[in-house]
C-alpha atoms as a PDB file:
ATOM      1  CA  UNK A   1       0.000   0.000   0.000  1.00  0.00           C
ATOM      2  CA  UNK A   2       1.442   3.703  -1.182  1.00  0.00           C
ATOM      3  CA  UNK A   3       0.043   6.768  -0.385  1.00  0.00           C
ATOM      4  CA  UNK A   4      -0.321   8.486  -3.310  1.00  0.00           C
ATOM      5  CA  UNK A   5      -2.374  12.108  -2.304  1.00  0.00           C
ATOM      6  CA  UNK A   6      -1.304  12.478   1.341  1.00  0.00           C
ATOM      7  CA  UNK A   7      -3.363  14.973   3.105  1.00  0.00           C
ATOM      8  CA  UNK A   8      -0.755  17.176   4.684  1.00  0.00           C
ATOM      9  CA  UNK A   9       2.136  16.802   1.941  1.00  0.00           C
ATOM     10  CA  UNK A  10      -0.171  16.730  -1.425  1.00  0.00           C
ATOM     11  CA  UNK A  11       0.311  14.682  -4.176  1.00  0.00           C
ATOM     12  CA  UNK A  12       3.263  12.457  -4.626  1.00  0.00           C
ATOM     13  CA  UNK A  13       5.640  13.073  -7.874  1.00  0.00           C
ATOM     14  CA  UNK A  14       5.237   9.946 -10.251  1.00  0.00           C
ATOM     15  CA  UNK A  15       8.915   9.220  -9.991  1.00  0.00           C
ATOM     16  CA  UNK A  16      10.910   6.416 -11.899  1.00  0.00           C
ATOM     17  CA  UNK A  17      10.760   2.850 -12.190  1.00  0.00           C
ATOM     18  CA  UNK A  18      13.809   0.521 -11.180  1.00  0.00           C
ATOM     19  CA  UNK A  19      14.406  -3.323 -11.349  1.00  0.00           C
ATOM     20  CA  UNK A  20      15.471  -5.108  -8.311  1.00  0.00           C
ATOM     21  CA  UNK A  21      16.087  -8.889  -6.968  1.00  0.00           C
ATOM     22  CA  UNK A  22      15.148  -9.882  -3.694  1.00  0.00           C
ATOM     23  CA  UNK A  23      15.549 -13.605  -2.823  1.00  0.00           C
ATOM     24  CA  UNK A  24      16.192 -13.869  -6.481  1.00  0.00           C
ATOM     25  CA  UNK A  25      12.903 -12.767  -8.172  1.00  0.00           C
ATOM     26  CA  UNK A  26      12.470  -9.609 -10.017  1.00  0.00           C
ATOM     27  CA  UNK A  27      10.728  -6.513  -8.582  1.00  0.00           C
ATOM     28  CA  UNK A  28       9.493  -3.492  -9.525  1.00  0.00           C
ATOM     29  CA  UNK A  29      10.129  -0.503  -7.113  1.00  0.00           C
ATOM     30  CA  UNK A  30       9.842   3.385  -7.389  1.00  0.00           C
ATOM     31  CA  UNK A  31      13.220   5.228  -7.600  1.00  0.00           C
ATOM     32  CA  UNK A  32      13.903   7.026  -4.078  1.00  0.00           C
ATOM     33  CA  UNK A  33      12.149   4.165  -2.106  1.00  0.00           C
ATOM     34  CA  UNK A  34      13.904   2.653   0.487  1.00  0.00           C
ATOM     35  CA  UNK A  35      14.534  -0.872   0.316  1.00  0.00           C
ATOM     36  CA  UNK A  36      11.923  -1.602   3.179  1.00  0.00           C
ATOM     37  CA  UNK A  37       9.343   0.087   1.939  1.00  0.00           C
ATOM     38  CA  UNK A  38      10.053  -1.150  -1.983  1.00  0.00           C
ATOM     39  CA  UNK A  39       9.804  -4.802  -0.163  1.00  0.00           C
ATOM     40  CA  UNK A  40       6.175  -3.939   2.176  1.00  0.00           C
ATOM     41  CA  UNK A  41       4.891  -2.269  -1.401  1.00  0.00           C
ATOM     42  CA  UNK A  42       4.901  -5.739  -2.905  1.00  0.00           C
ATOM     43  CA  UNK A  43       3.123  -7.351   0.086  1.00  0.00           C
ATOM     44  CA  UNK A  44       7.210  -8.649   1.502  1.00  0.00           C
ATOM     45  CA  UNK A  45       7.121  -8.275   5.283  1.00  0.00           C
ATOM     46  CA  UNK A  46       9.554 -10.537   6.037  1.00  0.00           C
ATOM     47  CA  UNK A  47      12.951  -9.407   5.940  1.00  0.00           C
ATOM     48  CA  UNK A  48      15.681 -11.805   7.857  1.00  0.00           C
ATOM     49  CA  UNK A  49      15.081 -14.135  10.632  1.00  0.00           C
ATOM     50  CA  UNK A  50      16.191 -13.880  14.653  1.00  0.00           C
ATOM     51  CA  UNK A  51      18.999 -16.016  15.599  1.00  0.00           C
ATOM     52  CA  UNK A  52      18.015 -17.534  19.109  1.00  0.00           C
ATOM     53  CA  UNK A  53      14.480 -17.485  18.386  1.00  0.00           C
ATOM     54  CA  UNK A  54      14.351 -18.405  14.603  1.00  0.00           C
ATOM     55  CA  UNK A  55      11.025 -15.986  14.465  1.00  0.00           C
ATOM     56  CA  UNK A  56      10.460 -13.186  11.839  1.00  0.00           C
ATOM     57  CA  UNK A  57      11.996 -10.102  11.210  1.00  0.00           C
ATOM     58  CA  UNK A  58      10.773  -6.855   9.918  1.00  0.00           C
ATOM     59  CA  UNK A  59      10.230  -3.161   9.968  1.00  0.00           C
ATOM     60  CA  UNK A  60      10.237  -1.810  13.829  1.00  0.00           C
ATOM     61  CA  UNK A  61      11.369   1.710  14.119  1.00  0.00           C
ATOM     62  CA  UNK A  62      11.401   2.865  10.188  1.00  0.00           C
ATOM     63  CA  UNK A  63      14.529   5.214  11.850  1.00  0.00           C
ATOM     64  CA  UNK A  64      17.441   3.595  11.195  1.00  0.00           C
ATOM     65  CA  UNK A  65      17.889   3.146  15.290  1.00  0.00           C
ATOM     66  CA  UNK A  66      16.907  -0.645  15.891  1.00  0.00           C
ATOM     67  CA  UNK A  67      18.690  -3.465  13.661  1.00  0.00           C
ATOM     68  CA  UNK A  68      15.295  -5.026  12.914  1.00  0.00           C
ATOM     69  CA  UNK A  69      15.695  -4.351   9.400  1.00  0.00           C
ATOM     70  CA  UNK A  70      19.029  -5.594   8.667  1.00  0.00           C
ATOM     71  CA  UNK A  71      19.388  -7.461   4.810  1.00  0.00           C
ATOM     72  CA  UNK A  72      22.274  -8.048   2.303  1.00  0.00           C
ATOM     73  CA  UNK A  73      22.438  -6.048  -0.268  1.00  0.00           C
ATOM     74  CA  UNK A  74      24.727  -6.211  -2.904  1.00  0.00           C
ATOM     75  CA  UNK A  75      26.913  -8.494  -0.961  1.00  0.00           C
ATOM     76  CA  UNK A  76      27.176  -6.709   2.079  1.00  0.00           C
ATOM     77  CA  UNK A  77      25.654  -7.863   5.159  1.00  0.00           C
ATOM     78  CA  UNK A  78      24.010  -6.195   7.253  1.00  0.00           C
ATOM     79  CA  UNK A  79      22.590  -3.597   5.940  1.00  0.00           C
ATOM     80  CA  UNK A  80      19.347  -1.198   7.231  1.00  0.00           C
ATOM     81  CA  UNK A  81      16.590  -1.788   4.692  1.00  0.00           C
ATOM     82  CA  UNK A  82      15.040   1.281   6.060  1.00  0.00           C
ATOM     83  CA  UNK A  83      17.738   3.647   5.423  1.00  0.00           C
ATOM     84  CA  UNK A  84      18.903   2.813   2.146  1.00  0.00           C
ATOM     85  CA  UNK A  85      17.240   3.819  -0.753  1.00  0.00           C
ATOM     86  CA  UNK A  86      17.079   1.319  -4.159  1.00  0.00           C
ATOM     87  CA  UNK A  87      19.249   1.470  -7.056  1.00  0.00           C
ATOM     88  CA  UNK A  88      18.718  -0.115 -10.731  1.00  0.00           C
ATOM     89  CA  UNK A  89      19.674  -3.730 -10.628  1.00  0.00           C
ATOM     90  CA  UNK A  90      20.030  -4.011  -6.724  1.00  0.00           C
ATOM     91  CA  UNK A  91      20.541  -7.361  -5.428  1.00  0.00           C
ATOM     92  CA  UNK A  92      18.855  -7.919  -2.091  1.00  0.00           C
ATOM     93  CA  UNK A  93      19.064 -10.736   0.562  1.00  0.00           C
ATOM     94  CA  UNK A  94      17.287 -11.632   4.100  1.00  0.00           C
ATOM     95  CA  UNK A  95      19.963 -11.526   6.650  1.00  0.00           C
ATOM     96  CA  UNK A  96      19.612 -14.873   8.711  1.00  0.00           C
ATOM     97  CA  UNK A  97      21.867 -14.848  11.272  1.00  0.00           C
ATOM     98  CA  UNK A  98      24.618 -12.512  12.643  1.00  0.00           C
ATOM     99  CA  UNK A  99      27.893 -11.369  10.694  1.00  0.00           C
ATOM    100  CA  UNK A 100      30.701 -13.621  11.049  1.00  0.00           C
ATOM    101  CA  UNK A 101      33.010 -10.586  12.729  1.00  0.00           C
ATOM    102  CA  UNK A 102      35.820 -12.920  13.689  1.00  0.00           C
ATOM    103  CA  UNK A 103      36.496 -14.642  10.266  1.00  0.00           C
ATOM    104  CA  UNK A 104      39.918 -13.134   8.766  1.00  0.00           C
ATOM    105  CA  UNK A 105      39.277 -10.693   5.684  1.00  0.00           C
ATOM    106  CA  UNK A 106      42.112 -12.672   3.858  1.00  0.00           C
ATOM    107  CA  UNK A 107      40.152 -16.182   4.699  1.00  0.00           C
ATOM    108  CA  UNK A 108      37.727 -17.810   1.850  1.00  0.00           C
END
């Protein structure tokens, strides 16, 4: 769901297409989006899993403050979905676990 005629800020500018993946399908999303909400406007809610609890993660604070929204895009882990915005041909991920922060850079 997009708000298209807010009430406050007016109409919204018709803006771009771009292609991304996600999980290896193609999407459609509107240029500027942030990854989150490109994912939520095609009915994805679901973007990693918890580690101790195995249970769903997804949007929380839209803010950039919590790490609920953490994905890999474009090969880098860890990422906020929330706070980065799409870009033609983006490849995105769900994060499933933590970073492996101990591994040595020079290591396969």
């Amino acid at each position: 769901m997009e708000i298209s005629n807010h009430p406050i800020l007016g109409k919204r500018p018709g803006g771009h297409h771009v292609t991304i993946t996600f999980e290896g399908k193609s999407l459609q999303a509107r240029e500027n989006q942030t990854v989150a909400s490109a994912l939520m406007s095609q009915g994805i809610y679901k973007l990693g899993q918890s580690r101790k609890m195995a249970q769903a993660r997804g949007l929380f604070c839209a803010n950039g403050r919590c790490c609920s929204c953490f994905m890999t895009i474009d090969g880098q882990e860890h990422v906020r979905a929330c706070m980065t915005q799409v870009k033609e041909g983006m490849r995105i991920r769900m994060n499933m676990g933590d970073p492996d922060v101990g591994r040595d850079s020079n290591e396969n």
